[in-house]
Protein backbone atom coordinates (compact mmCIF):
# COMPACT_ATOMS: atom_id res chain seq x y z
CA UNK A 1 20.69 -13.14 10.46
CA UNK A 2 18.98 -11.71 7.34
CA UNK A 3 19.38 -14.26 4.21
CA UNK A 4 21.11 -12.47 1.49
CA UNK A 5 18.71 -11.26 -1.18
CA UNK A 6 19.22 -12.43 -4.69
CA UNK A 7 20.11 -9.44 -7.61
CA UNK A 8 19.30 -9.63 -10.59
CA UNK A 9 19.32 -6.97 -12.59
CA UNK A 10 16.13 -6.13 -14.88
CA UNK A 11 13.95 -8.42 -12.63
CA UNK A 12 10.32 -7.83 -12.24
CA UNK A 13 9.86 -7.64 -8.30
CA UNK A 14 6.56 -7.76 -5.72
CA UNK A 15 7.31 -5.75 -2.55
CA UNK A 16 5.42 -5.68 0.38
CA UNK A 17 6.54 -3.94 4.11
CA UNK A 18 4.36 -4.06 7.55
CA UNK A 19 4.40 -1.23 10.47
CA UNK A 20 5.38 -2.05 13.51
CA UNK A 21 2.84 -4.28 15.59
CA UNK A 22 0.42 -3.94 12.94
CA UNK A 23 -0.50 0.15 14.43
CA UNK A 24 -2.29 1.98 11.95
CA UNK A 25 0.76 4.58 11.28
CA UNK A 26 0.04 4.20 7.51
CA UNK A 27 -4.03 4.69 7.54
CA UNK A 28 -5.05 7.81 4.71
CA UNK A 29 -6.70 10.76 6.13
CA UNK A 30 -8.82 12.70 4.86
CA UNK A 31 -5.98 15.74 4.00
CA UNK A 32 -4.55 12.96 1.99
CA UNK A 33 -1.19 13.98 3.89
CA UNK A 34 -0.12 10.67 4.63
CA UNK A 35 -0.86 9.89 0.45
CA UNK A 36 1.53 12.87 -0.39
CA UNK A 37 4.35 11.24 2.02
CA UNK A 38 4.17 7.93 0.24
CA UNK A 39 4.37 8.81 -3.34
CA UNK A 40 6.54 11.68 -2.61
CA UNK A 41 9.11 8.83 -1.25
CA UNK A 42 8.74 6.56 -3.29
CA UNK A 43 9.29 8.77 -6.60
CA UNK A 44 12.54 9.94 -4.56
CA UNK A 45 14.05 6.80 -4.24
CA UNK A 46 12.84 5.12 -7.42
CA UNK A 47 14.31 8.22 -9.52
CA UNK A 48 17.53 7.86 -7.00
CA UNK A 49 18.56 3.89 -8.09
CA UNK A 50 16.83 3.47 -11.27
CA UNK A 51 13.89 1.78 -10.29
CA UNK A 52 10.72 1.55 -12.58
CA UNK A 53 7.86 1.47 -10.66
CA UNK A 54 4.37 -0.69 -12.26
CA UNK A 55 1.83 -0.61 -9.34
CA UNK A 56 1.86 0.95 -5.83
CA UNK A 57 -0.98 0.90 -2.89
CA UNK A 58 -0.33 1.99 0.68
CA UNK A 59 -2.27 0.31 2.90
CA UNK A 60 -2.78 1.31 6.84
CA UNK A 61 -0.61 -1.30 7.83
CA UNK A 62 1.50 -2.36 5.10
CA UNK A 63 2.56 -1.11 1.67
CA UNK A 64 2.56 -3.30 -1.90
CA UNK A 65 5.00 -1.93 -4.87
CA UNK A 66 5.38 -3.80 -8.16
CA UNK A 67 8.59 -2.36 -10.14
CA UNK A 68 11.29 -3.44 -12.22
CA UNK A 69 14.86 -3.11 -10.72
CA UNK A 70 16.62 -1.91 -13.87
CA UNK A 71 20.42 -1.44 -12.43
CA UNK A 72 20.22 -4.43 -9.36
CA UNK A 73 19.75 -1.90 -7.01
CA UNK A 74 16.51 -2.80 -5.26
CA UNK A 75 17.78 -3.53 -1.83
CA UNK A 76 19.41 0.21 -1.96
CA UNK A 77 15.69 1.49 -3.07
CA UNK A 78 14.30 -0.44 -0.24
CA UNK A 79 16.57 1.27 2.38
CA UNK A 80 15.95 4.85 0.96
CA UNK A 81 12.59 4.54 0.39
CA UNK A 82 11.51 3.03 3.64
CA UNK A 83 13.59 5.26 5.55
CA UNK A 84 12.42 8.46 4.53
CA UNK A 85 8.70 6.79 4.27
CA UNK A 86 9.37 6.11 7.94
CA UNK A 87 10.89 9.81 9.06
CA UNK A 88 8.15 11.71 7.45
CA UNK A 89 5.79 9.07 8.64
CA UNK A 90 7.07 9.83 12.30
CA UNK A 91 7.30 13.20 11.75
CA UNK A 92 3.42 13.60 10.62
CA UNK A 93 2.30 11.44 13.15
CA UNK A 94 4.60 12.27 16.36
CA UNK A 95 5.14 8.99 16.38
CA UNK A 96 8.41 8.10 18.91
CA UNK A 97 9.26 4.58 18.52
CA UNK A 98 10.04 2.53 15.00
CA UNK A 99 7.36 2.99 11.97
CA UNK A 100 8.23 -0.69 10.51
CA UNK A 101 8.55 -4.51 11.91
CA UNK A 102 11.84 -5.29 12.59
CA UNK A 103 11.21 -8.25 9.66
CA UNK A 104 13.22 -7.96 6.09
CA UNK A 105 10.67 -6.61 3.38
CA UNK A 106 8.86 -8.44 1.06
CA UNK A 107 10.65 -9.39 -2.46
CA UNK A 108 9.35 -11.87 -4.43
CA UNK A 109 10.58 -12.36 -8.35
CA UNK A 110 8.44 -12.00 -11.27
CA UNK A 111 9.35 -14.80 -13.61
CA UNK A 112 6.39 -14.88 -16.10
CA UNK A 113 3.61 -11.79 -17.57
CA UNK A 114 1.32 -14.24 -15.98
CA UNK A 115 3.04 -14.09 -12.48
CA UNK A 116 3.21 -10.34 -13.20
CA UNK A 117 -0.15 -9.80 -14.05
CA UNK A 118 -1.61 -11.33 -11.34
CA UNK A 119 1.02 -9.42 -8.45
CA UNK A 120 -0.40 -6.20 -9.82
CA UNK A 121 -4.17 -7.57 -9.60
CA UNK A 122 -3.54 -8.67 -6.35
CA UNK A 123 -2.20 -4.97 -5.40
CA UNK A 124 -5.20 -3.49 -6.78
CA UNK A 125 -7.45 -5.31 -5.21
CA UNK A 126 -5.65 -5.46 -1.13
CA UNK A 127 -8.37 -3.08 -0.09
CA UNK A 128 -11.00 -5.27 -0.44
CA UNK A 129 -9.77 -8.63 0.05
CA UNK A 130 -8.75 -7.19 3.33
CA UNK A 131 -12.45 -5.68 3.95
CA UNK A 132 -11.73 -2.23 3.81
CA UNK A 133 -14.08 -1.43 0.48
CA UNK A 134 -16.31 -2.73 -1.49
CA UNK A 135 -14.37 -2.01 -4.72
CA UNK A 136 -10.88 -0.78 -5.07
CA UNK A 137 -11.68 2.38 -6.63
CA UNK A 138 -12.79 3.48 -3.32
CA UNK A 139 -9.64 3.14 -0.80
CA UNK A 140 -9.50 6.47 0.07
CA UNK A 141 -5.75 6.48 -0.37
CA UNK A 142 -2.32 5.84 -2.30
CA UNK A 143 -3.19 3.26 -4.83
CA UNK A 144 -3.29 1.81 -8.50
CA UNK A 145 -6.19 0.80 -10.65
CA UNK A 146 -6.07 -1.33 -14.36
CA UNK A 147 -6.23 2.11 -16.29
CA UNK A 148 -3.19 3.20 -14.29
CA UNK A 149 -0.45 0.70 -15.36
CA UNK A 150 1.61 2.29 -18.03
CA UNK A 151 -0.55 5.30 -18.34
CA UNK A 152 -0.89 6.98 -14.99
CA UNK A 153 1.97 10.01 -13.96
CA UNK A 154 2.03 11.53 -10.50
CA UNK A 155 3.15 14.65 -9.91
CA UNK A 156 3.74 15.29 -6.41
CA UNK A 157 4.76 18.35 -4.06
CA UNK A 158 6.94 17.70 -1.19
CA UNK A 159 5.79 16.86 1.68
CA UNK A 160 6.03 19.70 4.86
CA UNK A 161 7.10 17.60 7.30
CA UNK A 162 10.61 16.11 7.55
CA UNK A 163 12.07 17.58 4.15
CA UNK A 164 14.13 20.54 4.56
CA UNK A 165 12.56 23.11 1.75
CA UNK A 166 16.24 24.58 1.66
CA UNK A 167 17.89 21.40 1.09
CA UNK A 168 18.01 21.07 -2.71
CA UNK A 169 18.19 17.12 -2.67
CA UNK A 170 14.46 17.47 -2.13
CA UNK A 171 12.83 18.67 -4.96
CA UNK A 172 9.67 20.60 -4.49
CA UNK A 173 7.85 18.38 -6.97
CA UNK A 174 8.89 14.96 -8.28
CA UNK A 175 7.15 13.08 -11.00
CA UNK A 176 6.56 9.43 -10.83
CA UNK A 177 5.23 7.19 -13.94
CA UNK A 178 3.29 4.03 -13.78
CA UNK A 179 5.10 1.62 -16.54
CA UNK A 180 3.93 -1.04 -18.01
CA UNK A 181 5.74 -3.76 -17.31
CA UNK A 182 8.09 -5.26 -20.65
CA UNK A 183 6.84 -8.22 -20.10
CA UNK A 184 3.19 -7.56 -20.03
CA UNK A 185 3.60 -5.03 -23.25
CA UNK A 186 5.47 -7.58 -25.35
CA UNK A 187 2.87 -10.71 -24.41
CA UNK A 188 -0.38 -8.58 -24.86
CA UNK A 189 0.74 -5.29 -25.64
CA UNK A 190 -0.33 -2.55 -23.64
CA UNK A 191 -4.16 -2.35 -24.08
CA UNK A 192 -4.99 -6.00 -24.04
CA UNK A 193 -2.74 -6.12 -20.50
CA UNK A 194 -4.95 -3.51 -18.94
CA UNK A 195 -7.64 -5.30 -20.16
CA UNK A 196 -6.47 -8.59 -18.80
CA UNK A 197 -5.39 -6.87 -15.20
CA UNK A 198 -8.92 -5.98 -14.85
CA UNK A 199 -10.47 -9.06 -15.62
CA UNK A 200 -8.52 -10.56 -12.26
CA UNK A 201 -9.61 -7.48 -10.68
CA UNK A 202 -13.08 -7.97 -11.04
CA UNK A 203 -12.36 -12.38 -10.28
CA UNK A 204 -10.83 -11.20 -7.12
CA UNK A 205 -13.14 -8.37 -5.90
CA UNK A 206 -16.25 -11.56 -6.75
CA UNK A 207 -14.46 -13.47 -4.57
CA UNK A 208 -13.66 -11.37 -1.56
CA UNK A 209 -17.42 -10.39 -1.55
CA UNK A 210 -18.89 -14.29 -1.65
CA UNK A 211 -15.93 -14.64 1.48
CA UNK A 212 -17.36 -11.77 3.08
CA UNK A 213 -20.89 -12.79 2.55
CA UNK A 214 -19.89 -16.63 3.63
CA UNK A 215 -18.33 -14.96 6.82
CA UNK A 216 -20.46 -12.74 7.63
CA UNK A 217 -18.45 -9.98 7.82
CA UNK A 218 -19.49 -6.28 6.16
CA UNK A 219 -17.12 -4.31 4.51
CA UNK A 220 -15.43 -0.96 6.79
CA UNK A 221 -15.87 1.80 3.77
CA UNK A 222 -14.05 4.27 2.94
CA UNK A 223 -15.38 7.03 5.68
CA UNK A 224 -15.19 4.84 8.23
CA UNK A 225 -11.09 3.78 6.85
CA UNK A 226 -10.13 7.76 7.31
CA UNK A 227 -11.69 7.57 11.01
CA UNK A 228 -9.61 4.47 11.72
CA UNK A 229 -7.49 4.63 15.01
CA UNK A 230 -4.08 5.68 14.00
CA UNK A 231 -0.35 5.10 15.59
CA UNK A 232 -0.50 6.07 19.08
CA UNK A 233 -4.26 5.21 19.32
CA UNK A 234 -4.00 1.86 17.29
CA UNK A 235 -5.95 -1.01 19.03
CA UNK A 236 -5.52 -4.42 18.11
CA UNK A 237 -7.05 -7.48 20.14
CA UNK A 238 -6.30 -10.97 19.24
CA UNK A 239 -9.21 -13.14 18.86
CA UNK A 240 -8.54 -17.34 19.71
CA UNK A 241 -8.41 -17.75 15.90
CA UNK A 242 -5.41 -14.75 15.55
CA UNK A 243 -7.55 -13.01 13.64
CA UNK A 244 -7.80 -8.93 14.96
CA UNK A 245 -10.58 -6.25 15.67
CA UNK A 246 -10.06 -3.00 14.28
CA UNK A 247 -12.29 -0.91 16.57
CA UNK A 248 -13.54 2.36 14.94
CA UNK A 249 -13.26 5.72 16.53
CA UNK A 250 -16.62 7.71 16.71
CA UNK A 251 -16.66 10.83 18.23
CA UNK A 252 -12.95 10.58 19.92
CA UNK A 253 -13.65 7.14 21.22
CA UNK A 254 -13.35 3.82 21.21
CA UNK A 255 -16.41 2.43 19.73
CA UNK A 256 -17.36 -1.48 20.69
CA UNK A 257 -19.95 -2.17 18.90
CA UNK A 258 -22.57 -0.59 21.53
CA UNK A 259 -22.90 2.73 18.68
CA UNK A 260 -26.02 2.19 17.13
CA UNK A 261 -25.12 4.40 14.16
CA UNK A 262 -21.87 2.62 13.50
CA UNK A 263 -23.00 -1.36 13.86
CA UNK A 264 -21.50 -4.04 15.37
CA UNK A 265 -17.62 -4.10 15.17
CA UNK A 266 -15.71 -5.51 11.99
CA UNK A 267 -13.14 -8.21 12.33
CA UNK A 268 -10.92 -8.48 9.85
CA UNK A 269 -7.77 -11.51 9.83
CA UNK A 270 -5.06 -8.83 9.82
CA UNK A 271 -6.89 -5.39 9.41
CA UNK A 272 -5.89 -3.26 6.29
């Protein structure tokens, strides 16, 4: 039985939501379709309950939001947002069985500008702590950088699968606004918190690269992300230490390391 979620209106909240056996039904392509899809929903359903929304990066197996749930509606922005994520998603992909875990999402309160600051760093930087680029600037789809946060506005046409054009609940554009968050503005003001988010930025992305370089494990890139195996194709072996291999697909197949143009295989403890 799910735990009942605590409300509170006005509270600073990190999200977080995983597919469905870890399959890649998320990964960015290179039409940037599956980009579209994600803002597209999400500035839907924030616009729909009032939710302000600070930082957002869709990952290929999980998405990270940042907002402030102005009315106490978050666990109604959850439902709309991932359902409608997930029917386009399915739609786009031809995907038959359930886009999501079967696990409650992610909520964790913001209590301080510090806390704050550092969910949104951690956001920014996902991509590379989980070995998909070298910097964050460079995941190839939906995400937030420092200069975003309170500045950034997407505009955003709707998306052609799932959405009825002749339904006018979905508009053909909707605009979505990165906000600073209160807290951050009042503490630092807005300048000096961008300037602060990308200081932890930059501490994070040092440290995921002396990891990486401890490990021994290279960085995927960002051509290499958008030729990912997707849904139906997703492969994902367990290794004794539960970390996974994300195999990449060359030339419509599976590649295992044998390529010589594409190296030996990346392993990554839970993929991107």
């Amino acid at each position: 039985m799910t735990r009942p979620r605590i409300v509170d209106p006005g509270a600073t909240l990190a999200l977080s939501r995983r597919t469905t056996r870890r399959h890649f039904l998320l990964n960015p392509d290179e039409s940037r379709q599956m980009e579209q899809v994600y803002w597209y929903c999400l500035a839907y359903a924030a616009k729909l309950h009032g939710v302000l929304v600070h930082a957002a990066c869709l990952m290929s197996t999980h998405s990270h939001e940042v907002v402030t749930d102005v009315r106490g509606e978050y666990p109604k922005f959850l439902q709309t947002f991932h359902r409608y994520l997930a029917l386009c998603t399915k739609a786009y992909r031809g995907w038959p069985e359930e886009v999501f875990n079967k696990d409650s999402s992610g909520a964790h309160a913001l209590l301080t500008p510090e806390a704050t600051m550092e969910a949104i760093a951690y956001l920014i930087t996902n991509p590379v702590e989980a070995g998909a680029v070298r910097y964050a600037k460079d995941w190839p789809g939906a995400h937030t950088l420092p200069a975003h946060v309170g500045t950034r506005v997407i505009r955003v046409k709707r998306p052609k699968h799932y959405f009825d054009p002749n339904n006018p609940e979905w508009p053909e554009e909707l605009e979505l606004r990165l906000e600073m968050p209160v807290a951050l503005e009042l503490d630092y003001g807005p300048e000096l918190a961008r300037e602060r988010i990308a200081e932890r930025v930059r501490d994070r992305q040092h440290q995921a690269w002396n990891k990486a370089k401890r490990t021994g494990l290279s960085f995927v890139g960002p051509r290499r992300v958008l030729t990912s195996l997707v849904e139906r194709h997703a492969v994902e072996l367990h290794r004794p230490s539960a970390e996974y291999r994300c195999l990449p697909l060359v030339g419509g197949t599976i590649d295992d390391g044998s390529n010589a143009e594409v190296g030996h295989v990346v392993g990554l403890a839970g993929c991107y």
